[in-house]
PDB file of N, CA and C in Angstrom:
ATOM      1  N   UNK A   1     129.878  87.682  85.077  1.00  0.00           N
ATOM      2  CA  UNK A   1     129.687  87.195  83.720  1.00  0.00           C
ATOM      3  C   UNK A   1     128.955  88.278  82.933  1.00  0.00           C
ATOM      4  N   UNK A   2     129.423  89.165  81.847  1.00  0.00           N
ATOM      5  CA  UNK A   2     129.016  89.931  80.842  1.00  0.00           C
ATOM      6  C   UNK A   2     128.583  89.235  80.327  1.00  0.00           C
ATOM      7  N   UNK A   3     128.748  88.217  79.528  1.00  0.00           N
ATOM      8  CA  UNK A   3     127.958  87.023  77.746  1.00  0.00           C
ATOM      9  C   UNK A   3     127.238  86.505  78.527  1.00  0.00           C
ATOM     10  N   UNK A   4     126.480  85.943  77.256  1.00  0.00           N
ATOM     11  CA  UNK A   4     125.567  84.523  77.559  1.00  0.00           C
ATOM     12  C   UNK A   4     126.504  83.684  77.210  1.00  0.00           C
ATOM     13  N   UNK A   5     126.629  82.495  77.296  1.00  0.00           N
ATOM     14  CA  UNK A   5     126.811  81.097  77.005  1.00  0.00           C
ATOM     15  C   UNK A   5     126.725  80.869  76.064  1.00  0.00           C
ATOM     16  N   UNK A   6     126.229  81.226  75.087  1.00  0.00           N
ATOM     17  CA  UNK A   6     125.954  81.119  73.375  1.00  0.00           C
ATOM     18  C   UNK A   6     127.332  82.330  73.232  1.00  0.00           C
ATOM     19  N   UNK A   7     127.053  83.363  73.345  1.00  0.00           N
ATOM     20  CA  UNK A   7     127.953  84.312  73.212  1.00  0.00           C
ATOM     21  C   UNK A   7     129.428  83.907  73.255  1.00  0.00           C
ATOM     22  N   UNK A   8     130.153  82.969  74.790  1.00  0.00           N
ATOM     23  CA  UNK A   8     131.135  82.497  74.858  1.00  0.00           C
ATOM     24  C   UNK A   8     131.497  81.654  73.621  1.00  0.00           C
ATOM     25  N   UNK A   9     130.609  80.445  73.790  1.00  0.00           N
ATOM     26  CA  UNK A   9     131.146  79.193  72.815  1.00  0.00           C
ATOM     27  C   UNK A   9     130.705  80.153  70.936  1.00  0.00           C
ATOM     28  N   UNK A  10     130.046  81.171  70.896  1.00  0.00           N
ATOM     29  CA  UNK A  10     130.370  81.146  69.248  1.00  0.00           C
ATOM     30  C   UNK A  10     131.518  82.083  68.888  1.00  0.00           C
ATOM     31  N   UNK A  11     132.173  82.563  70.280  1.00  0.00           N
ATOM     32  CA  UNK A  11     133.398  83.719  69.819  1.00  0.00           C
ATOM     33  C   UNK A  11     134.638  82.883  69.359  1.00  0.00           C
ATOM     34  N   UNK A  12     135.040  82.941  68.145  1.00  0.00           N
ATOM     35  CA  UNK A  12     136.644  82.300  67.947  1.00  0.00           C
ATOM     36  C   UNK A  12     137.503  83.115  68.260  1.00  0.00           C
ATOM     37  N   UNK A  13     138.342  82.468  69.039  1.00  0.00           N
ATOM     38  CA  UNK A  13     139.791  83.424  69.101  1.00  0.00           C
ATOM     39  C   UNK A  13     140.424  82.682  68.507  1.00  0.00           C
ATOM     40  N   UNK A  14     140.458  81.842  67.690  1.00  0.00           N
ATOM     41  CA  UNK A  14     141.677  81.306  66.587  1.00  0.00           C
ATOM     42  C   UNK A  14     140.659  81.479  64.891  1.00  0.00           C
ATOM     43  N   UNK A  15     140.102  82.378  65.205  1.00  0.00           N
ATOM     44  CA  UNK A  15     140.141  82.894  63.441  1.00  0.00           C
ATOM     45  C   UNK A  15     141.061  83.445  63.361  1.00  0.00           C
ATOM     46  N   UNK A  16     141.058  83.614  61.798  1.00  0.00           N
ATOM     47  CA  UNK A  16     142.059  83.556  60.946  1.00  0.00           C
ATOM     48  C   UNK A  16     143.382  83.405  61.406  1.00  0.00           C
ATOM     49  N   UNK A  17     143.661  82.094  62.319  1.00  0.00           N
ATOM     50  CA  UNK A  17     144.681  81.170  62.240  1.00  0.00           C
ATOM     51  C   UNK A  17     144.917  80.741  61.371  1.00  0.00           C
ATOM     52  N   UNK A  18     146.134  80.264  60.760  1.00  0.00           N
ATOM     53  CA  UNK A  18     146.223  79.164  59.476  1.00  0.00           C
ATOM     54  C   UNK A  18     146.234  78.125  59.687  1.00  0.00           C
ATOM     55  N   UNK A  19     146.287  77.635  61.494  1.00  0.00           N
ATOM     56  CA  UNK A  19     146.237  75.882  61.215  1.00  0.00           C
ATOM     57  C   UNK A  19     145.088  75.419  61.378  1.00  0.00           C
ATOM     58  N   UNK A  20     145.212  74.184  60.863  1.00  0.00           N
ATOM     59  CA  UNK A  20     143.442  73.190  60.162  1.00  0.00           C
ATOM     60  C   UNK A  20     143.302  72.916  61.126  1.00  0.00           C
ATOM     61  N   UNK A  21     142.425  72.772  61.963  1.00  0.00           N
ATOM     62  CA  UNK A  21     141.426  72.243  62.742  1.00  0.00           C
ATOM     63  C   UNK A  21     140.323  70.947  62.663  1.00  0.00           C
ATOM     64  N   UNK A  22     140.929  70.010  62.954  1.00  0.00           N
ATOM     65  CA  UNK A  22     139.514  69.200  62.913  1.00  0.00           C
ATOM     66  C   UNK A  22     139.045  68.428  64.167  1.00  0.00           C
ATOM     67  N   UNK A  23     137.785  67.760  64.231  1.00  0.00           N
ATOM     68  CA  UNK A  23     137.290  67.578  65.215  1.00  0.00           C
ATOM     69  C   UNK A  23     137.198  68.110  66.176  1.00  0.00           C
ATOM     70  N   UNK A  24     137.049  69.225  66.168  1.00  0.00           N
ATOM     71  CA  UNK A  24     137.201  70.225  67.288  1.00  0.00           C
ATOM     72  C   UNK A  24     135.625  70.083  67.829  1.00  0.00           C
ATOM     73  N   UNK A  25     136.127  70.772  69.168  1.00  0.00           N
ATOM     74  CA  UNK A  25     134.811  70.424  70.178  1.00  0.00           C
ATOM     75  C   UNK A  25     135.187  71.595  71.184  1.00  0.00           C
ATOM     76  N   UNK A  26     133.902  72.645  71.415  1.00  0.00           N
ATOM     77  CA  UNK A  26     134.002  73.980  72.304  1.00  0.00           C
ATOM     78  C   UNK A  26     133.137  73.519  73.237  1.00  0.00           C
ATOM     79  N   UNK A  27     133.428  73.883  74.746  1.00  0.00           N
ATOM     80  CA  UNK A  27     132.190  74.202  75.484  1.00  0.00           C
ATOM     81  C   UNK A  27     132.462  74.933  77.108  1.00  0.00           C
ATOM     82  N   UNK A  28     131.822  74.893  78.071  1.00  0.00           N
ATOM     83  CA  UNK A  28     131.843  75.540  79.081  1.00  0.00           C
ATOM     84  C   UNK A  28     132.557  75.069  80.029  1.00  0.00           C
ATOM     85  N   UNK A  29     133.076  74.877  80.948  1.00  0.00           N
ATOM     86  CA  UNK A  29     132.711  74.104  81.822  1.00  0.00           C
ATOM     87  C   UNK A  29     133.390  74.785  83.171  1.00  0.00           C
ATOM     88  N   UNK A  30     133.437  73.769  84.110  1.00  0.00           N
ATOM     89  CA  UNK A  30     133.913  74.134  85.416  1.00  0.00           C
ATOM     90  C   UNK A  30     135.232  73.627  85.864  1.00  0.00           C
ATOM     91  N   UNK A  31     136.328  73.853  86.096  1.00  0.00           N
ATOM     92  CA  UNK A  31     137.268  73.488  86.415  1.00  0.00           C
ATOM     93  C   UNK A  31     137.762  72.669  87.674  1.00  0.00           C
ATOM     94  N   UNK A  32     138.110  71.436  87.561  1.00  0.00           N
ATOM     95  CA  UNK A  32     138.453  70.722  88.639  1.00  0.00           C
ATOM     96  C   UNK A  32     139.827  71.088  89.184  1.00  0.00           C
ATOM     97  N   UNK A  33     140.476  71.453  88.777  1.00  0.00           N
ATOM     98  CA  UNK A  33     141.911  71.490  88.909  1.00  0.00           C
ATOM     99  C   UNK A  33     142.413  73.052  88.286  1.00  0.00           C
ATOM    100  N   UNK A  34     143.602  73.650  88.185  1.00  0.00           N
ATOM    101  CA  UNK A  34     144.453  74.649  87.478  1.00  0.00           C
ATOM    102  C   UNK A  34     144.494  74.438  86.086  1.00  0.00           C
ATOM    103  N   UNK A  35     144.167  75.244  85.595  1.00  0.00           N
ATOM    104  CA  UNK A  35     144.424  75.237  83.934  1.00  0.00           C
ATOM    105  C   UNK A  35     145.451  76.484  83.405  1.00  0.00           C
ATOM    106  N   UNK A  36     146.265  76.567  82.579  1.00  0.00           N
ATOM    107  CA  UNK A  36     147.125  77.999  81.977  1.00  0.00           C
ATOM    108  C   UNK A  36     145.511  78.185  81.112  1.00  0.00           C
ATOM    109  N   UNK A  37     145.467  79.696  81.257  1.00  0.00           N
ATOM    110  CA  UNK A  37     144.447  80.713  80.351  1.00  0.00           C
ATOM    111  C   UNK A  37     145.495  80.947  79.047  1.00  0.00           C
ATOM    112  N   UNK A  38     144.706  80.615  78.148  1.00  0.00           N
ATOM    113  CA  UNK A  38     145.497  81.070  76.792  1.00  0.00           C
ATOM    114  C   UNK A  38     144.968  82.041  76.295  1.00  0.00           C
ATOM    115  N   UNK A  39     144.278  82.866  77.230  1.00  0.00           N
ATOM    116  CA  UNK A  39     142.947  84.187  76.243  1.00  0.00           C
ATOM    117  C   UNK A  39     143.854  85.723  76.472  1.00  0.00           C
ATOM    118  N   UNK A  40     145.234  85.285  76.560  1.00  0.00           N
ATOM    119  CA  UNK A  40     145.791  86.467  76.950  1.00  0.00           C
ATOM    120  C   UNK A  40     147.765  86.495  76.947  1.00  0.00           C
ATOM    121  N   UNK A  41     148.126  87.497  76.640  1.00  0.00           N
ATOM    122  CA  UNK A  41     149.705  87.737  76.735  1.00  0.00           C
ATOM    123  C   UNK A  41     150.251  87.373  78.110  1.00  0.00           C
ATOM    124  N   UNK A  42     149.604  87.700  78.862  1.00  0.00           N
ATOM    125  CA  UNK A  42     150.104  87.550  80.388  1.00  0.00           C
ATOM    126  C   UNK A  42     149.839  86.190  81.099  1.00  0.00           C
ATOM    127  N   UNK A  43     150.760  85.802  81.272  1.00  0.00           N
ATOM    128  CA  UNK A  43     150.203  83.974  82.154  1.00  0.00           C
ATOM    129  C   UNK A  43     149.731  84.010  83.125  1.00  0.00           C
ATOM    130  N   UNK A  44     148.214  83.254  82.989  1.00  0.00           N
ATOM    131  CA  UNK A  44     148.239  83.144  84.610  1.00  0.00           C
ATOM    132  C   UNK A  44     147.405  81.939  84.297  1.00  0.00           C
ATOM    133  N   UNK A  45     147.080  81.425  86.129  1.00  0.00           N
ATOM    134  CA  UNK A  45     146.046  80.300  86.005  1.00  0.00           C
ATOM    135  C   UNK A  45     144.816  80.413  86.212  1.00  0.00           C
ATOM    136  N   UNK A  46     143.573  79.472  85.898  1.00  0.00           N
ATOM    137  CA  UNK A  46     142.624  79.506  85.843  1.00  0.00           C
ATOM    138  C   UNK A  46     142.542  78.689  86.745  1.00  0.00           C
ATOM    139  N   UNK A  47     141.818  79.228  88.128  1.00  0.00           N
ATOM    140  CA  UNK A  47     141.386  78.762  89.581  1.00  0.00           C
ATOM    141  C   UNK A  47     140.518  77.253  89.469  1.00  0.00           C
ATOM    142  N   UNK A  48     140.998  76.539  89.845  1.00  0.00           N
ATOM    143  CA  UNK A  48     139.750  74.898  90.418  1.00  0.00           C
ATOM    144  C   UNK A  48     138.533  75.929  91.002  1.00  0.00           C
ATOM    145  N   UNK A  49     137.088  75.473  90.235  1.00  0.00           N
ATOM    146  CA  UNK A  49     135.721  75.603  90.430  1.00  0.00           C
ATOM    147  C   UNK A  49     135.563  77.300  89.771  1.00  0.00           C
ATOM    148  N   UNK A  50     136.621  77.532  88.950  1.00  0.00           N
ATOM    149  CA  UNK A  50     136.137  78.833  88.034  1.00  0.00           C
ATOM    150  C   UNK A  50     135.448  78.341  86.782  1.00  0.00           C
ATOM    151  N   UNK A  51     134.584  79.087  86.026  1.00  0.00           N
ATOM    152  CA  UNK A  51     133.983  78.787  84.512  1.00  0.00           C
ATOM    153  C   UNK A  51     135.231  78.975  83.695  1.00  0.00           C
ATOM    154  N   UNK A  52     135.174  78.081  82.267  1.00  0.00           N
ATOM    155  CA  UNK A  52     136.149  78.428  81.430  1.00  0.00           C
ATOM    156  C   UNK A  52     135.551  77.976  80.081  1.00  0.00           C
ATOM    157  N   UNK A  53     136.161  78.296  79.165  1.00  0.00           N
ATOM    158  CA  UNK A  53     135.810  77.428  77.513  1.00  0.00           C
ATOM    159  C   UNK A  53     137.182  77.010  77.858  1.00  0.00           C
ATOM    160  N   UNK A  54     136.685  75.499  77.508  1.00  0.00           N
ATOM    161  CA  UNK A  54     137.389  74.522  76.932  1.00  0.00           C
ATOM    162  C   UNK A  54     137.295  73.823  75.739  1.00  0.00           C
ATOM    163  N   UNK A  55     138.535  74.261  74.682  1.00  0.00           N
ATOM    164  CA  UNK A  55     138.706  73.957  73.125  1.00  0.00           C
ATOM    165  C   UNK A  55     139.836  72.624  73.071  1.00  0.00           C
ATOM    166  N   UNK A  56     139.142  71.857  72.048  1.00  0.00           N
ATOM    167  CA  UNK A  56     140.126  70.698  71.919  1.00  0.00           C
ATOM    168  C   UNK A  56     140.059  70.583  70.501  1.00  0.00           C
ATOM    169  N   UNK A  57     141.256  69.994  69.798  1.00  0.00           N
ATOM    170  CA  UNK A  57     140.699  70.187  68.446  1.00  0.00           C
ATOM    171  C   UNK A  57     142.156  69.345  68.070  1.00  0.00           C
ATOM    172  N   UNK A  58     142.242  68.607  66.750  1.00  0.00           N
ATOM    173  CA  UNK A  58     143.691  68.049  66.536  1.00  0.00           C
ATOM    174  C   UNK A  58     143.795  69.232  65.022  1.00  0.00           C
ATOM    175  N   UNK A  59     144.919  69.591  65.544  1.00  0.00           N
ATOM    176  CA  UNK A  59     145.915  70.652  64.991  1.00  0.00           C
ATOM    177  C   UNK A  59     146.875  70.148  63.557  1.00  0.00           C
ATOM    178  N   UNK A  60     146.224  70.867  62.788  1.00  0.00           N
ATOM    179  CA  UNK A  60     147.061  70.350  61.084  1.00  0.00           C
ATOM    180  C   UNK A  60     147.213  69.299  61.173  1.00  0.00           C
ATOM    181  N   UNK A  61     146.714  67.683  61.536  1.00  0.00           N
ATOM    182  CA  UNK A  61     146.555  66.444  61.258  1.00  0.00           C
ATOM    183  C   UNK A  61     147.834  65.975  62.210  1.00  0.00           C
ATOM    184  N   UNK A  62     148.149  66.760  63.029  1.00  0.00           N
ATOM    185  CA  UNK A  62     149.542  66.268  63.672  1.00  0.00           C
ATOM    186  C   UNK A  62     149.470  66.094  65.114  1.00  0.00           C
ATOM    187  N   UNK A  63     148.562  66.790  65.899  1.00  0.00           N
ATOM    188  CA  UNK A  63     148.584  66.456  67.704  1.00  0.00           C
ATOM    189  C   UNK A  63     147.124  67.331  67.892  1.00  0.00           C
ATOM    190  N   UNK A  64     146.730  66.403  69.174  1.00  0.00           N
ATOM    191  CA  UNK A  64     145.717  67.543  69.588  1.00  0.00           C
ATOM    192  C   UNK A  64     146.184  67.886  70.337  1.00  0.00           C
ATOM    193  N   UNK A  65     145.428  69.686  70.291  1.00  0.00           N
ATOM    194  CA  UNK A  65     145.740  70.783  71.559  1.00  0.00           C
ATOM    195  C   UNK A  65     144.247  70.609  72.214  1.00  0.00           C
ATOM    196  N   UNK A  66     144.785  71.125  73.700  1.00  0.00           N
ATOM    197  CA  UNK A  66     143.804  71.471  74.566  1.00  0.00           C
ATOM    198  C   UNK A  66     143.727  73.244  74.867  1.00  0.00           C
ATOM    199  N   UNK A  67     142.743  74.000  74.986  1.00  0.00           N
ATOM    200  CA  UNK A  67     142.883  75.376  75.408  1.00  0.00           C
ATOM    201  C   UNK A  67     142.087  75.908  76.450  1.00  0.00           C
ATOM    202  N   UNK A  68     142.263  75.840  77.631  1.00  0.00           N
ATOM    203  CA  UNK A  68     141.102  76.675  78.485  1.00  0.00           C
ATOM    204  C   UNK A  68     141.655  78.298  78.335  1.00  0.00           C
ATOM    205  N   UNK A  69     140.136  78.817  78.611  1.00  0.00           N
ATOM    206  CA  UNK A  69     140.602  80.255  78.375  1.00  0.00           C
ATOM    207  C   UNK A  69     138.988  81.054  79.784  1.00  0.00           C
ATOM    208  N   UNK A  70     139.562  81.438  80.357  1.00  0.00           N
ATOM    209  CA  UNK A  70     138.818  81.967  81.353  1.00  0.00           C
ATOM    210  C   UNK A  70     137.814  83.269  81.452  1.00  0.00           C
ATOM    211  N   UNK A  71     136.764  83.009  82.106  1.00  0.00           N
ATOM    212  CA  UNK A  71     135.566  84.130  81.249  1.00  0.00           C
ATOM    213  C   UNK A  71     136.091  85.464  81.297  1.00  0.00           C
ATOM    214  N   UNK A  72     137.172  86.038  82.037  1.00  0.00           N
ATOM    215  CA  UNK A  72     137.077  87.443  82.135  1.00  0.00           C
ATOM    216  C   UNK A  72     138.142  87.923  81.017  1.00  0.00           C
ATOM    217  N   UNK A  73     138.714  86.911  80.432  1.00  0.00           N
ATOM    218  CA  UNK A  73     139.951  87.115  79.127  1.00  0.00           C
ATOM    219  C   UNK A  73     138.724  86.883  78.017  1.00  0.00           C
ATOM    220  N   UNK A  74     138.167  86.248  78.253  1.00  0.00           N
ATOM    221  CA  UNK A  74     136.475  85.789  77.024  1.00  0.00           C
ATOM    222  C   UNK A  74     136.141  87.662  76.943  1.00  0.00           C
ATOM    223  N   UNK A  75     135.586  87.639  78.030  1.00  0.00           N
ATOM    224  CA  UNK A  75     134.993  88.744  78.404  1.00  0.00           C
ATOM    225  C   UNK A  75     135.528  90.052  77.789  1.00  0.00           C
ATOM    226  N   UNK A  76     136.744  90.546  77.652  1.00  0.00           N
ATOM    227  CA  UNK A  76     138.013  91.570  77.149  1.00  0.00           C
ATOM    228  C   UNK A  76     137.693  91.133  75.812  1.00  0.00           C
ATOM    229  N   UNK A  77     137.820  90.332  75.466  1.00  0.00           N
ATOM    230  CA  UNK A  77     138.189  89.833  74.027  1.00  0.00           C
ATOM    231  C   UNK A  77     136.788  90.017  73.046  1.00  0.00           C
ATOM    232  N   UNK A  78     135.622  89.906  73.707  1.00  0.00           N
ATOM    233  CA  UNK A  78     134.147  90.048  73.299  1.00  0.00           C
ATOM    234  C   UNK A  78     134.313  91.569  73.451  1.00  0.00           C
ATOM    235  N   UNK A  79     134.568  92.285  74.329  1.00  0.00           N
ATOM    236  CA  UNK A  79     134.504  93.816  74.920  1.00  0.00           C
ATOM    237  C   UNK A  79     135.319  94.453  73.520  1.00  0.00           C
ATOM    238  N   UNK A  80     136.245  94.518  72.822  1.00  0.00           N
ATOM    239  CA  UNK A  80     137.398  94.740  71.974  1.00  0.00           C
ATOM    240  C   UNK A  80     136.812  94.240  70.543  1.00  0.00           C
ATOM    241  N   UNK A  81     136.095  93.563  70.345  1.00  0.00           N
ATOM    242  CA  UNK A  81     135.442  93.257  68.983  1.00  0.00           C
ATOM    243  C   UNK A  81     134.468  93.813  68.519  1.00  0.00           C
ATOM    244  N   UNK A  82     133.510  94.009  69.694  1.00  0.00           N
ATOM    245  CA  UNK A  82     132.225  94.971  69.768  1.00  0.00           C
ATOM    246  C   UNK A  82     132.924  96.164  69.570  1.00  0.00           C
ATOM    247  N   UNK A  83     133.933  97.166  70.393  1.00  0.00           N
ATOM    248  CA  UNK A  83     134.152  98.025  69.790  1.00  0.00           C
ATOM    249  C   UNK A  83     135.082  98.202  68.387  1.00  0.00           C
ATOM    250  N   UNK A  84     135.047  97.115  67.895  1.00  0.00           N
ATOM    251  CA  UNK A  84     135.957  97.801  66.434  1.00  0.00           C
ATOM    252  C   UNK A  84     134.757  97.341  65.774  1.00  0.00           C
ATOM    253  N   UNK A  85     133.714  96.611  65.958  1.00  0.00           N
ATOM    254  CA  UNK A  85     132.659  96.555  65.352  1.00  0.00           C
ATOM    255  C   UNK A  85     132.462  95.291  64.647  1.00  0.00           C
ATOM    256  N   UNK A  86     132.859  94.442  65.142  1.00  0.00           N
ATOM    257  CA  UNK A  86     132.603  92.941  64.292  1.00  0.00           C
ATOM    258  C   UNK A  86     131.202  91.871  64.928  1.00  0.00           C
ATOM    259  N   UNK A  87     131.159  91.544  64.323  1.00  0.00           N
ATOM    260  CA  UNK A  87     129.653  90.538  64.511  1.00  0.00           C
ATOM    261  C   UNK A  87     129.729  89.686  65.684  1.00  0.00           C
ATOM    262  N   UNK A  88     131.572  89.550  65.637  1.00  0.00           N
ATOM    263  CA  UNK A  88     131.653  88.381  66.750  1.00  0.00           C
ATOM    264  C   UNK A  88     132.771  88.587  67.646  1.00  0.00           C
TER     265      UNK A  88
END
């Protein structure tokens, strides 16, 4: 683990998306089961008893999505912002 925990849950990877978001809810957790990682081009799964952010949120007033995204795609994605120089 490179971040803190604050670090994970305040990074968006759906800024400047255009779809609305509401009720959305971020946080940590531990995985009971296989999840698809969405923090990346390449598919893979996110291992039962790995850390992940898990995002839920209902999407332009029409369905909610679920997103796990696994710390070491977190991790790349924090690594790549810092160097172009953004806050987050």
């Amino acid at each position: 683990m490179k971040h803190t925990d604050a670090e994970y849950l305040a990074f968006d990877p759906l800024e400047g998306d255009e779809a609305e978001l509401t009720c959305r809810s971020v946080k940590l957790v531990t995985t009971c089961k296989p999840h698809p990682c969405t923090g990346t081009d390449e598919p893979h799964d996110i291992a039962p008893g790995s850390r992940a952010r898990h995002e839920k949120a209902r999407v332009d007033g029409d369905f909610w999505g679920s997103f796990y995204t696994c710390l070491p795609c977190l991790d790349r994605a924090l690594s790549e912002c810092a160097e172009d120089g953004d806050d987050e």
